[in-house]
C-alpha atoms as a PDB file:
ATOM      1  CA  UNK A   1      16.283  -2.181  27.098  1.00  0.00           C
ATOM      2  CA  UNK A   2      17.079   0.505  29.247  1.00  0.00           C
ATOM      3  CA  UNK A   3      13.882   3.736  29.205  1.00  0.00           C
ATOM      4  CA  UNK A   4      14.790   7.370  30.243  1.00  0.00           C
ATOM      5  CA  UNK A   5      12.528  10.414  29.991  1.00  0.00           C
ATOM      6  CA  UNK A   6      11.481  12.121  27.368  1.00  0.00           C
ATOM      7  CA  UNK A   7      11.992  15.913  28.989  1.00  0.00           C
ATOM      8  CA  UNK A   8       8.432  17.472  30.517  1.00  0.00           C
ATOM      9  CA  UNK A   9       6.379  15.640  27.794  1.00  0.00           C
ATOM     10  CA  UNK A  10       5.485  12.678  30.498  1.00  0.00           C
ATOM     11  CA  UNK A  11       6.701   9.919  27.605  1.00  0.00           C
ATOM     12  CA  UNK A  12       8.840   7.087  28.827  1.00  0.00           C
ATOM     13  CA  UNK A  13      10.907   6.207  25.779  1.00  0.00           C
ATOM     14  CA  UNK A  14      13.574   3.636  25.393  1.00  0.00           C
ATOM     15  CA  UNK A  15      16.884   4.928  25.378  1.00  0.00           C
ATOM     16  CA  UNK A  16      17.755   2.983  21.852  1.00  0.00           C
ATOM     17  CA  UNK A  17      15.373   4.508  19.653  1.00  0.00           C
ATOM     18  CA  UNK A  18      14.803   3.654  15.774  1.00  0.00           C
ATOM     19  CA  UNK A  19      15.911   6.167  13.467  1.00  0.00           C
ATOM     20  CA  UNK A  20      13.391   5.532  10.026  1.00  0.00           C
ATOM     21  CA  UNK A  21      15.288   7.958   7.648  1.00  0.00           C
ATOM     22  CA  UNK A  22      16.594   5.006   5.508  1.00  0.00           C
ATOM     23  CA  UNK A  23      13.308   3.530   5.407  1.00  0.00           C
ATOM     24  CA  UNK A  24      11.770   6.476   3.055  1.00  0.00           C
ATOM     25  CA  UNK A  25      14.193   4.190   0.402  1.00  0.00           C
ATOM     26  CA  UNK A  26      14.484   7.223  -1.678  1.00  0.00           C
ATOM     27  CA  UNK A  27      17.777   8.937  -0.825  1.00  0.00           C
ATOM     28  CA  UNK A  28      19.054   5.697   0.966  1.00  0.00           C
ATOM     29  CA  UNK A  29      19.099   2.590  -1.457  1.00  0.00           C
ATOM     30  CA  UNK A  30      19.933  -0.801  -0.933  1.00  0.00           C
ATOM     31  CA  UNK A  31      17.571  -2.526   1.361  1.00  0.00           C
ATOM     32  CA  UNK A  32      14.138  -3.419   0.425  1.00  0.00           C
ATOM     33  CA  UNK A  33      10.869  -2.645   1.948  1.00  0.00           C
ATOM     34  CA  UNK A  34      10.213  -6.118   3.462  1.00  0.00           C
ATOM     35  CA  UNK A  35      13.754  -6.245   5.204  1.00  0.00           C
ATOM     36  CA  UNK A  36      13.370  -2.592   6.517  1.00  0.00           C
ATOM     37  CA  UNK A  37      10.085  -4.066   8.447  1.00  0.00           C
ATOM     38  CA  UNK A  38      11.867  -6.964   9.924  1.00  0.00           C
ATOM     39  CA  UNK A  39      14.479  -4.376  10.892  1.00  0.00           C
ATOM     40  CA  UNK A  40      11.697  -2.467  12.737  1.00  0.00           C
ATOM     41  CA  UNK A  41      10.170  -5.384  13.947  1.00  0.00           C
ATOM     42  CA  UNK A  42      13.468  -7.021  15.129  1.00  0.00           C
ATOM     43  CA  UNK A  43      14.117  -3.622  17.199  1.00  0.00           C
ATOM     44  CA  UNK A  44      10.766  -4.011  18.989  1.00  0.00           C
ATOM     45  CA  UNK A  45      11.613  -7.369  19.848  1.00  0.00           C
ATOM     46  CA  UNK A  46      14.445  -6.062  21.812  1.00  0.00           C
ATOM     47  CA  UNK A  47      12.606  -3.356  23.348  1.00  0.00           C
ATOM     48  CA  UNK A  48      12.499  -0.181  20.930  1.00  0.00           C
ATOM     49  CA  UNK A  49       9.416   1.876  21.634  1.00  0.00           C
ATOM     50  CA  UNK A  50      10.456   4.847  20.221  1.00  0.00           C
ATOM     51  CA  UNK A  51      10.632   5.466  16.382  1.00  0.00           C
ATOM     52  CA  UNK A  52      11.689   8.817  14.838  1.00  0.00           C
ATOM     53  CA  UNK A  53      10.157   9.376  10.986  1.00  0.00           C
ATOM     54  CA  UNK A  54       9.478  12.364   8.943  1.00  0.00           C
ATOM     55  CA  UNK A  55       6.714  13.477   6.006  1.00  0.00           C
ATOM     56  CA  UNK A  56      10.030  14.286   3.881  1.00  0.00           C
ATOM     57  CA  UNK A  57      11.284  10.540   4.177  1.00  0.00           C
ATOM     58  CA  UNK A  58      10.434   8.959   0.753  1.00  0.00           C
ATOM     59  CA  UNK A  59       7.089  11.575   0.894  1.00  0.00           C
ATOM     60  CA  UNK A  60       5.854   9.124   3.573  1.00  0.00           C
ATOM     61  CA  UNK A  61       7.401   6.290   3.010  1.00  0.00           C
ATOM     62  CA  UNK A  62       9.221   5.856   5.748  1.00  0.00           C
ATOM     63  CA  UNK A  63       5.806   6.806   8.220  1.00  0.00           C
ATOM     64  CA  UNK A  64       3.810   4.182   5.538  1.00  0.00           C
ATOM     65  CA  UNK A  65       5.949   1.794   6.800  1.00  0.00           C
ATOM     66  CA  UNK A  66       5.904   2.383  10.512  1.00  0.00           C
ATOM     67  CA  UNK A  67       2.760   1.981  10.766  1.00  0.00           C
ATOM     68  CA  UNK A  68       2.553  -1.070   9.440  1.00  0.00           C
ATOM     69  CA  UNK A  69       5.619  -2.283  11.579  1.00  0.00           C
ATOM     70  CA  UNK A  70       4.996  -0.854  14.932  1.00  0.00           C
ATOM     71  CA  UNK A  71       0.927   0.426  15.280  1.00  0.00           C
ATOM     72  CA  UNK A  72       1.870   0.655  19.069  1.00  0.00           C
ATOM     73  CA  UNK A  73       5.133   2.413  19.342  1.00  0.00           C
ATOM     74  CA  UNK A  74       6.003   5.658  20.251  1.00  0.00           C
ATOM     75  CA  UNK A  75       6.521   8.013  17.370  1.00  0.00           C
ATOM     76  CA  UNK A  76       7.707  11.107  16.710  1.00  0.00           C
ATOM     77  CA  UNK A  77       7.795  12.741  13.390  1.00  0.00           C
ATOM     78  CA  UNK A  78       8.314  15.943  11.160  1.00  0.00           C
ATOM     79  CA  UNK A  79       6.926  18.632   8.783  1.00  0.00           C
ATOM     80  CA  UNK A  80       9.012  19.328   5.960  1.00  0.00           C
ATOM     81  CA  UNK A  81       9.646  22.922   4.896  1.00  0.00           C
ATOM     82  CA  UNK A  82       7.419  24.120   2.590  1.00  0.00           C
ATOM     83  CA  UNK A  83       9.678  24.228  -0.778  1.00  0.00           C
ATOM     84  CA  UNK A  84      12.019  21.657   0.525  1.00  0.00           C
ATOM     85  CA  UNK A  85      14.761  24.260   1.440  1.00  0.00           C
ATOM     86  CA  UNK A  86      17.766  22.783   3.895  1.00  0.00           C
ATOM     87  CA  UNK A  87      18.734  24.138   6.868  1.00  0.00           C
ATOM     88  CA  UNK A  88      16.674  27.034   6.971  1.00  0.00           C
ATOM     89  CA  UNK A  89      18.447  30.630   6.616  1.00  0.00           C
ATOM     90  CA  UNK A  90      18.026  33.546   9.317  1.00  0.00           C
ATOM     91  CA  UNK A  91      16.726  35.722   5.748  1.00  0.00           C
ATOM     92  CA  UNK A  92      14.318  33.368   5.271  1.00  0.00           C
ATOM     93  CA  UNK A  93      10.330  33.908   5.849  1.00  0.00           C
ATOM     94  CA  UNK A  94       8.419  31.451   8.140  1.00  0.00           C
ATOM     95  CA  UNK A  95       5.069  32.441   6.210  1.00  0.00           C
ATOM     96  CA  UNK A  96       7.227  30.332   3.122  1.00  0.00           C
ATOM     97  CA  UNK A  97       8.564  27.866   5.248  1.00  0.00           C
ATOM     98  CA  UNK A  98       6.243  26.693   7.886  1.00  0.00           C
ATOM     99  CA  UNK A  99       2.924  28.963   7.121  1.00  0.00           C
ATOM    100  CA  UNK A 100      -0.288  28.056   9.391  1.00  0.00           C
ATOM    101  CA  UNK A 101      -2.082  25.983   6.583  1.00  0.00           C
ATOM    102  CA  UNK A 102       1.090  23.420   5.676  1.00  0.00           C
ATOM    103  CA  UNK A 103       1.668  22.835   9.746  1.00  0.00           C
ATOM    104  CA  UNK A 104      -2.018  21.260   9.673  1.00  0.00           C
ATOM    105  CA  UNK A 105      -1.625  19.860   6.834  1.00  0.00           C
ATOM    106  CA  UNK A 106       1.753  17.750   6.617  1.00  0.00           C
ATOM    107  CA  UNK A 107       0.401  17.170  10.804  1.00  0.00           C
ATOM    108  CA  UNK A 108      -2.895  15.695   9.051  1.00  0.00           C
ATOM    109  CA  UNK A 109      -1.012  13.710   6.650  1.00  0.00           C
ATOM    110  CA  UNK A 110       1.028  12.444   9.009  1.00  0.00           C
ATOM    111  CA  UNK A 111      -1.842  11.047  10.724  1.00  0.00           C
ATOM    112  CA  UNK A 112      -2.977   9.436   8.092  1.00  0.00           C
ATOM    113  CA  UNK A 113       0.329   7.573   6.780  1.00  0.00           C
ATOM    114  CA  UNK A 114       0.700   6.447  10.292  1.00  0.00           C
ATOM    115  CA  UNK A 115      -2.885   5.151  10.888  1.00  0.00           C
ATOM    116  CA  UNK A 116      -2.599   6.956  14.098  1.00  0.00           C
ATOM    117  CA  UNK A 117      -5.292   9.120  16.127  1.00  0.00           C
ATOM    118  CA  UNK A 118      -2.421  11.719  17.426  1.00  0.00           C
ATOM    119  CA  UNK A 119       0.907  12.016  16.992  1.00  0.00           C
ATOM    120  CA  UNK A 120       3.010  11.774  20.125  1.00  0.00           C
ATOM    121  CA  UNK A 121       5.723  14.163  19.063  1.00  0.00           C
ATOM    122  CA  UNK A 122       5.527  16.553  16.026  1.00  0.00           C
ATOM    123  CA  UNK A 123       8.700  18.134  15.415  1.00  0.00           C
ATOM    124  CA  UNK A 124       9.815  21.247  12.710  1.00  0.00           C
ATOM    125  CA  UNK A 125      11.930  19.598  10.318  1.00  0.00           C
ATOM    126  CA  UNK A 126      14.355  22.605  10.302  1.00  0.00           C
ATOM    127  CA  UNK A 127      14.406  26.037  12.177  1.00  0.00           C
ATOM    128  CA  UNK A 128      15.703  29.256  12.588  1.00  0.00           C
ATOM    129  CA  UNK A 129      15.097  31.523  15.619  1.00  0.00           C
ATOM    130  CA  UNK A 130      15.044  34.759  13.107  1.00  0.00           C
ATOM    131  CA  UNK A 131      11.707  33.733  12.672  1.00  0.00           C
ATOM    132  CA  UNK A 132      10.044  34.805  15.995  1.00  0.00           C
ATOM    133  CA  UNK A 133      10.131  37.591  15.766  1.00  0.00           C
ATOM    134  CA  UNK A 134       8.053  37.625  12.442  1.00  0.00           C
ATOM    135  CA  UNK A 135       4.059  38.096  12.712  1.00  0.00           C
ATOM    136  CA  UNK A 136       3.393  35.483  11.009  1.00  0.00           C
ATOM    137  CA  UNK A 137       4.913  32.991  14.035  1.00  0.00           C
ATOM    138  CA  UNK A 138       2.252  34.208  15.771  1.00  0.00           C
ATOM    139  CA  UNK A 139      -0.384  32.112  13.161  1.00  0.00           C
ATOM    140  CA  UNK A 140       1.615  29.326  12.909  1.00  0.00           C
ATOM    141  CA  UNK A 141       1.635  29.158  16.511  1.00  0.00           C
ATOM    142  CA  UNK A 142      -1.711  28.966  16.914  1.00  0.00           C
ATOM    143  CA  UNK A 143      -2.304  26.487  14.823  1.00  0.00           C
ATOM    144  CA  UNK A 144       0.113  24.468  16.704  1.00  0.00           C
ATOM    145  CA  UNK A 145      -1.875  25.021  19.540  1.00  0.00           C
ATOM    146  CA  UNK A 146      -5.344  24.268  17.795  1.00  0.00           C
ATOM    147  CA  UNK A 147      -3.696  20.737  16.476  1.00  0.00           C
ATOM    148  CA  UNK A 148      -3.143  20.324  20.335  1.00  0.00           C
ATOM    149  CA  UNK A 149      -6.769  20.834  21.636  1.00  0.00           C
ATOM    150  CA  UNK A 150      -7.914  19.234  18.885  1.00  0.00           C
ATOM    151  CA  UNK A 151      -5.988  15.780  20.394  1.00  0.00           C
ATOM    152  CA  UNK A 152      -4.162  15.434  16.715  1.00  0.00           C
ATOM    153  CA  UNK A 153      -0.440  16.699  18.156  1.00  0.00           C
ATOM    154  CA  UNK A 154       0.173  15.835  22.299  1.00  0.00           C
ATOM    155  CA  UNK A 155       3.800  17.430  21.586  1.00  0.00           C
ATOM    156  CA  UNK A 156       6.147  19.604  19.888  1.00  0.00           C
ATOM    157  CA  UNK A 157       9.108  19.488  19.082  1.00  0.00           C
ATOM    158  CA  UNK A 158      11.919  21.044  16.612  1.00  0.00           C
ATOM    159  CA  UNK A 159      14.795  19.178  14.626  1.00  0.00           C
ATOM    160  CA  UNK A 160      17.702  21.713  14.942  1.00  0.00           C
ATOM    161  CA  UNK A 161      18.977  22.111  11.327  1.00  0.00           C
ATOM    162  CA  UNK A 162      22.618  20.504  10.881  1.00  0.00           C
ATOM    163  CA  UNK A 163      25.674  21.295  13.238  1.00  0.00           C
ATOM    164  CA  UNK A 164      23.983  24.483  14.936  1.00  0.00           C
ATOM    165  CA  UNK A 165      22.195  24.391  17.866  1.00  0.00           C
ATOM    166  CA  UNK A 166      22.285  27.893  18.368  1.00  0.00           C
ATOM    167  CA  UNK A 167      19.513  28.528  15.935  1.00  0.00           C
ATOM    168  CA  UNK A 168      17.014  27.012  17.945  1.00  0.00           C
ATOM    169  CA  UNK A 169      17.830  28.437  21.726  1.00  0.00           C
ATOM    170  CA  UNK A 170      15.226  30.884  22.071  1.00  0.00           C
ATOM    171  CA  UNK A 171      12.090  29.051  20.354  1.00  0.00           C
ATOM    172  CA  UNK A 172      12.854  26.255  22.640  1.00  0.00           C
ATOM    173  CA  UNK A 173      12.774  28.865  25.697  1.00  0.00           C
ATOM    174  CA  UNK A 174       9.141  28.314  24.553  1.00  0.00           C
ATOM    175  CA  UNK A 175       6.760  26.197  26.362  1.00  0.00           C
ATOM    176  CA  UNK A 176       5.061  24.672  23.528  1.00  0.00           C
ATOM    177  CA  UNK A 177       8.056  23.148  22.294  1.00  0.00           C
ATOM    178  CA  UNK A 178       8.855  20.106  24.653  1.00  0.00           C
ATOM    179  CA  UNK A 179      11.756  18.034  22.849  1.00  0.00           C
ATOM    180  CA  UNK A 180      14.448  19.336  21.082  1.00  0.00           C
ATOM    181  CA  UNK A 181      16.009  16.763  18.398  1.00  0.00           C
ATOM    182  CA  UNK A 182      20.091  17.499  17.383  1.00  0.00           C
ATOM    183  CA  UNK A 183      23.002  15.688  15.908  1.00  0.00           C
ATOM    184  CA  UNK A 184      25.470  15.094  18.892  1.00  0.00           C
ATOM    185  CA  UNK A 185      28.508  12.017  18.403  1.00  0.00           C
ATOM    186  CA  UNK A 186      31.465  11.791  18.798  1.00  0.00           C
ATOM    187  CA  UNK A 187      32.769  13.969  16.113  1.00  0.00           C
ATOM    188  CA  UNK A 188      30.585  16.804  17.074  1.00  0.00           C
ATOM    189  CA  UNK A 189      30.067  17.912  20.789  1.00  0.00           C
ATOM    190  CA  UNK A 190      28.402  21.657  19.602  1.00  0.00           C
ATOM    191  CA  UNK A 191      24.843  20.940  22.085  1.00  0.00           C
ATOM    192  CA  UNK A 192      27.807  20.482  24.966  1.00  0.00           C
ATOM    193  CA  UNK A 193      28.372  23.807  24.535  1.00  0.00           C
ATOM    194  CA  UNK A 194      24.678  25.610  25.406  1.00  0.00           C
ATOM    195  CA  UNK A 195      21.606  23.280  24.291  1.00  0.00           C
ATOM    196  CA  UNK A 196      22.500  20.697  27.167  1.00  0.00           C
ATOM    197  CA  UNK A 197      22.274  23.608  29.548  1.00  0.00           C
ATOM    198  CA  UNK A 198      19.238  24.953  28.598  1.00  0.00           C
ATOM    199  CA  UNK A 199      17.663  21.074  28.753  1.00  0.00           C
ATOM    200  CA  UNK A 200      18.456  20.930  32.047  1.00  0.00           C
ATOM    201  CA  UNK A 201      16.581  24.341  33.079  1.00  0.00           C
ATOM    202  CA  UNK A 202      13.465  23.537  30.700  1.00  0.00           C
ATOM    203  CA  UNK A 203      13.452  19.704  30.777  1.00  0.00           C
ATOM    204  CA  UNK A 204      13.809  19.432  27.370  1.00  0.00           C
ATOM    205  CA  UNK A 205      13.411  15.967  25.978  1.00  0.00           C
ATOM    206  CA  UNK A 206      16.871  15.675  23.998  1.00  0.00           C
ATOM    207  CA  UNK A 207      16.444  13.015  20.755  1.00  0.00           C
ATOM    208  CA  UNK A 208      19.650  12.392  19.296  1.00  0.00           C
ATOM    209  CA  UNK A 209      20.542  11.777  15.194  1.00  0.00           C
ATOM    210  CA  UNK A 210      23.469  10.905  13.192  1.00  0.00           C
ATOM    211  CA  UNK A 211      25.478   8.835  16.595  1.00  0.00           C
ATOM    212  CA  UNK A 212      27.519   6.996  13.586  1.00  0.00           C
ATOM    213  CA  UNK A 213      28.093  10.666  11.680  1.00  0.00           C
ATOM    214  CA  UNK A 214      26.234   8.735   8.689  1.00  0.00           C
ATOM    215  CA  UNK A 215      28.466   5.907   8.827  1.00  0.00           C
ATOM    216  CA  UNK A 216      32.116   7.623   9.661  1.00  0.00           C
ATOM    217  CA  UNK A 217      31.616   6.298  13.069  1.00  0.00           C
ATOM    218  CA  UNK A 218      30.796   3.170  12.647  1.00  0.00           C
ATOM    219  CA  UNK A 219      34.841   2.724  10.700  1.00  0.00           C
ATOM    220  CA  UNK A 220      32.822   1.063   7.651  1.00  0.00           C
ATOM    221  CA  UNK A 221      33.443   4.159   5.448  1.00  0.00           C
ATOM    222  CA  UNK A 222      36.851   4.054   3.459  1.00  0.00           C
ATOM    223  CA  UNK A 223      38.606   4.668  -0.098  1.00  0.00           C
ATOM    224  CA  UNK A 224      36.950   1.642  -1.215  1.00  0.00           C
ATOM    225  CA  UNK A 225      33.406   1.721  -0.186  1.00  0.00           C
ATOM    226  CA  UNK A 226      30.947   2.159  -2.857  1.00  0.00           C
ATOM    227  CA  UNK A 227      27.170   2.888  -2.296  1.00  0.00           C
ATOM    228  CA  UNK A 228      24.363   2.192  -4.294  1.00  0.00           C
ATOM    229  CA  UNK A 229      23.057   3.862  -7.438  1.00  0.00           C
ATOM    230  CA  UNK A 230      21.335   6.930  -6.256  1.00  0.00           C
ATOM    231  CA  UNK A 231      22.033   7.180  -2.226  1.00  0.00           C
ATOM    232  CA  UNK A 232      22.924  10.377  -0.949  1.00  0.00           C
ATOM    233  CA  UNK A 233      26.063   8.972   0.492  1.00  0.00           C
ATOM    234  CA  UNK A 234      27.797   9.719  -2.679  1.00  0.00           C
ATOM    235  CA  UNK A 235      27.703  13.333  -2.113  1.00  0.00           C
ATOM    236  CA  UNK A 236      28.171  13.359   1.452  1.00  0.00           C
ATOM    237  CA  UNK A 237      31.929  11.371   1.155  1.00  0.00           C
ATOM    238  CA  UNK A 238      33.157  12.729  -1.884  1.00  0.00           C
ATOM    239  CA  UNK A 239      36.156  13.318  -3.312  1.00  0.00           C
ATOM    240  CA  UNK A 240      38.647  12.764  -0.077  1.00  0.00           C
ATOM    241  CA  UNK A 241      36.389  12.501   2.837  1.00  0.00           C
ATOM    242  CA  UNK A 242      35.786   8.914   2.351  1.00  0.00           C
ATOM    243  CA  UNK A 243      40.017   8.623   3.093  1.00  0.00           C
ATOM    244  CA  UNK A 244      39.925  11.362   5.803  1.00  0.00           C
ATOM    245  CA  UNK A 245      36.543   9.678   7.603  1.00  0.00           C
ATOM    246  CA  UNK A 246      38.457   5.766   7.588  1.00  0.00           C
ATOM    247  CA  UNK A 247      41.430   8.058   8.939  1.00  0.00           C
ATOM    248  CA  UNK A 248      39.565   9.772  12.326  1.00  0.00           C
ATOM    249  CA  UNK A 249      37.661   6.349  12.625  1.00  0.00           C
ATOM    250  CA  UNK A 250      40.956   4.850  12.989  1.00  0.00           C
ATOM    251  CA  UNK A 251      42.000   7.276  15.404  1.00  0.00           C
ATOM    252  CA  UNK A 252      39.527   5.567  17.897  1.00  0.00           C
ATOM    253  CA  UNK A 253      40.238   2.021  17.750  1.00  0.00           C
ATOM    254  CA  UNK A 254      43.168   2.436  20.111  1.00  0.00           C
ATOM    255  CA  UNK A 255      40.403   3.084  22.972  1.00  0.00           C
ATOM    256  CA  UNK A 256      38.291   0.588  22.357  1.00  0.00           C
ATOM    257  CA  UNK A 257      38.717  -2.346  25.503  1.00  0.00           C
ATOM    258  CA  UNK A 258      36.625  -3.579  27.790  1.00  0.00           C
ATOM    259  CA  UNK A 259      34.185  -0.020  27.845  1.00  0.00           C
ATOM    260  CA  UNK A 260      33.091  -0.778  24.278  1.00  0.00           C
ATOM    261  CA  UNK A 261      34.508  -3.161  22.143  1.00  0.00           C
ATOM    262  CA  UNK A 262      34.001  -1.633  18.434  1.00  0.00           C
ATOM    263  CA  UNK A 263      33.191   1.806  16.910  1.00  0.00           C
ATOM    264  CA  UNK A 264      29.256   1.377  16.631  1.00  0.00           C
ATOM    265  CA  UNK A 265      29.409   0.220  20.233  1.00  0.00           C
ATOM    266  CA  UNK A 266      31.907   3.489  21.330  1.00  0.00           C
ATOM    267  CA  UNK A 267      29.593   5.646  19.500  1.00  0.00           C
ATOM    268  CA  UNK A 268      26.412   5.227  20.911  1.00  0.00           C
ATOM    269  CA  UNK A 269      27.738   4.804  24.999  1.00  0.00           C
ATOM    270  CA  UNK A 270      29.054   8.107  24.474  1.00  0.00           C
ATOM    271  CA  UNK A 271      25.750  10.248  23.403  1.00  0.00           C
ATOM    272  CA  UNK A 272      24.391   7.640  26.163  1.00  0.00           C
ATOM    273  CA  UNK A 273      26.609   8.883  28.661  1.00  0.00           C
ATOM    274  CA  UNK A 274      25.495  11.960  28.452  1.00  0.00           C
ATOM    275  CA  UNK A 275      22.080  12.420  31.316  1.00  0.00           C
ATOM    276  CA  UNK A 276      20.718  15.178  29.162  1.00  0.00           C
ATOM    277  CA  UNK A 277      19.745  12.524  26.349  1.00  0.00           C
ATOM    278  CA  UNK A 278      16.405  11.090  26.691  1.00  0.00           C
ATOM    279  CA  UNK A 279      16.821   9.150  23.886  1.00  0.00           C
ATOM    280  CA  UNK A 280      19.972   8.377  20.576  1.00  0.00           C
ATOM    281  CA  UNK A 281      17.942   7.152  17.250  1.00  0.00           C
ATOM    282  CA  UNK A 282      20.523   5.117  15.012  1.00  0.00           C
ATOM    283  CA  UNK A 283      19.541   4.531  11.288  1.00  0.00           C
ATOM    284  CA  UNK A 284      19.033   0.848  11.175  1.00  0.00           C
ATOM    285  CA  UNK A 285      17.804  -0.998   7.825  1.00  0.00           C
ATOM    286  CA  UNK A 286      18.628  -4.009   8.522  1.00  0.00           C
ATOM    287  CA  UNK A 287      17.556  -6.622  11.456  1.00  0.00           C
ATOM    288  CA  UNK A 288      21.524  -7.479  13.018  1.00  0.00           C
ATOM    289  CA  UNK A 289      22.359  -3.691  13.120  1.00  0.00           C
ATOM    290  CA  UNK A 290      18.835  -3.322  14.871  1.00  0.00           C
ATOM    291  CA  UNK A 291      20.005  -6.458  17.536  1.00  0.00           C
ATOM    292  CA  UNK A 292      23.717  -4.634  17.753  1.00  0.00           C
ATOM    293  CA  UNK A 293      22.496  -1.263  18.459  1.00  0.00           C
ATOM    294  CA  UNK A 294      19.704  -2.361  20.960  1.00  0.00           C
ATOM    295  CA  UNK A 295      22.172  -4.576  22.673  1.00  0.00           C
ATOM    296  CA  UNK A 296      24.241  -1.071  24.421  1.00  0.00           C
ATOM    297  CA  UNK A 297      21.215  -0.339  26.385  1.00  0.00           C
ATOM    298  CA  UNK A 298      22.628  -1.878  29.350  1.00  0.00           C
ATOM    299  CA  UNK A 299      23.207   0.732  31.473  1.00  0.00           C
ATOM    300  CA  UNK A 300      26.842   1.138  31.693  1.00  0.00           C
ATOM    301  CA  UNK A 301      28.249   4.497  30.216  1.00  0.00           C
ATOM    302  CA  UNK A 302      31.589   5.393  30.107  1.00  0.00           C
ATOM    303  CA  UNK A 303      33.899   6.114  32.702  1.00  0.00           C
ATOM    304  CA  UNK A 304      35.234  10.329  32.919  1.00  0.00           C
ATOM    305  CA  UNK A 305      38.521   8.985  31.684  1.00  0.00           C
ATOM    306  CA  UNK A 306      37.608   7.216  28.721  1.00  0.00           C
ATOM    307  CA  UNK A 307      35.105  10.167  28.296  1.00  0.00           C
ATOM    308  CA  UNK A 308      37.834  12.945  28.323  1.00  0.00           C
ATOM    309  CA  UNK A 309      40.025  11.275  25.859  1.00  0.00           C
ATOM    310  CA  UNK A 310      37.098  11.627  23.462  1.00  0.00           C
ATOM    311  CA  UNK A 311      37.396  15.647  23.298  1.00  0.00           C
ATOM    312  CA  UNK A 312      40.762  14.905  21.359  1.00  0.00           C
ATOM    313  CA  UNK A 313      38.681  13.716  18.562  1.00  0.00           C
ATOM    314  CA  UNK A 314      36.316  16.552  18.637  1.00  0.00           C
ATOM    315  CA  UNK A 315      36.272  17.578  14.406  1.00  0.00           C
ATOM    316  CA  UNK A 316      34.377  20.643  13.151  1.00  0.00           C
ATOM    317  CA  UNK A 317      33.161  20.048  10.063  1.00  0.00           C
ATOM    318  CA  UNK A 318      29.510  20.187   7.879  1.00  0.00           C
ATOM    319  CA  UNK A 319      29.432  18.049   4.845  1.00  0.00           C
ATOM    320  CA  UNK A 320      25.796  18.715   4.576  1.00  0.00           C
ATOM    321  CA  UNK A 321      26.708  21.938   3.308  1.00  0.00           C
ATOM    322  CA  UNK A 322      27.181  22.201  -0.531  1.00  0.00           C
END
């Protein structure tokens, strides 16, 4: 397993990280708890030492279960809006969203799911740069900092809400905020256009979700897939998108070769290709996708040509929304 930087924050992480959504086993069904550790487990064995979690993930769940897996890995995590609202809006208050007393309390929570003395990297779960300049950014900030002399947060971080980096420019012009977490794949190249820029001039640590655009990437998604009772997946291919998703994966396989030789594989060497990642954190529930994924750390990336055919396939599209 290959290890890059992660930013300014002095963390060495490995460039495969785990990505422990699917383990909250709330909004993605199908696996069981027991096989979700050995998933963990088999990623460690292969030289993951970075896992990415949340509060919101099965209301700590998902952190429950990382600490049980992997005590002695390198973890980054989230606090969930308060009221549970998705992406957050430019009208929206941080003093309902992210209000002093919630940021120590979800951090403190956190903590305690984990089993852990600090957390290595505590991220926003959504954000909106309409916020700074409201007075009550100036308490939550503070607290932030008190959580950091108190030795319970070492970093910040913010998880840019879904297909807009732009929302989160100028808070990360901040120093307190060290890592900067963003969808980026194949399908969606927005942080190209200013985020990777502005990691460069801050040393950003850049953690990267949704490589596999929730499965369209991976060319497992098509008319006939059906997911279990209850996963979230329903609404995010419905009605057509399950057809148009099989047809853009498709639409790849002529350019897979000797660079990568299947979709999964294509998908991560690209976000790995890119120098301003520190680290890409694939959802993986069960212990061959964690073997599969961990196996691209090998250093190679892809070549500029292979790379600039990839813009064709560029697609601008949120099926978050609604």
């Amino acid at each position: 397993m290959w290890s890059r930087r992660l930013g300014r924050t002095g963390i060495t992480v490995s460039e495969i990280g785990f990505g422990a959504w699917g383990l909250g086993a709330t909004m993605w069904r199908g696996v069981a708890d027991d096989d979700a550790v050995e998933a963990v487990r088999a990623a460690l064995a292969e030289g993951v030492i970075f896992i990415d979690t949340a509060l919101a993930y099965g209301d700590g769940h998902s952190e429950r279960l990382v600490g049980k897996a992997a005590p002695d890995a390198v973890v980054a995590t989230k606090i969930p809006p308060l009221g549970g609202g998705w992406p957050a809006q430019a009208d929206s208050d941080i003093a309902d969203v992210f209000p002093a007393r919630h940021v120590r309390t979800c951090t403190e929570r956190s903590l305690e799911n984990l089993g852990h003395d600090a957390l290595d990297v505590q991220q926003f779960h959504v954000w909106h740069d309409a916020w700074l300049a409201q007075p009550d950014w100036d308490r939550t900030r503070r607290e932030m900092e008190k959580l950091s002399a108190e030795g319970k947060v070492r970093h910040w971080g913010i998880s840019i809400n879904d297909h807009a980096p732009e929302t989160a420019l100028r808070a990360l012009a901040d120093p307190i905020f060290e890592t900067a977490q963003v969808i980026y794949n194949i399908f969606d190249r927005s942080p190209e256009r200013e985020l990777f820029a502005l990691a460069r001039e801050r040393d950003l640590g850049i953690i990267v979700r949704v490589p596999f655009d929730e499965g369209a990437l991976t060319g497992a998604v098509g008319p006939d897939t059906r997911f279990p009772d209850g996963d979230w997946r329903h609404r995010y291919f419905r009605e057509d998108r399950k057809v148009e998703a099989k047809r853009r994966a498709d639409a790849l396989r002529p350019l897979l070769g000797d660079e990568a030789q299947t979709l999964p594989e294509l998908a991560l060497r690209f976000v790995l290709s890119q120098p301003e990642v520190s680290t890409v954190i694939p959802g993986m529930r069960r212990s061959e996708h964690a073997r599969a994924n961990a196996s691209v750390s090998d250093g190679r990336r892809l070549s500029p040509a292979l790379f600039g055919k990839l813009f064709a396939h560029a697609w601008d599209k949120n099926w978050y929304a609604g």
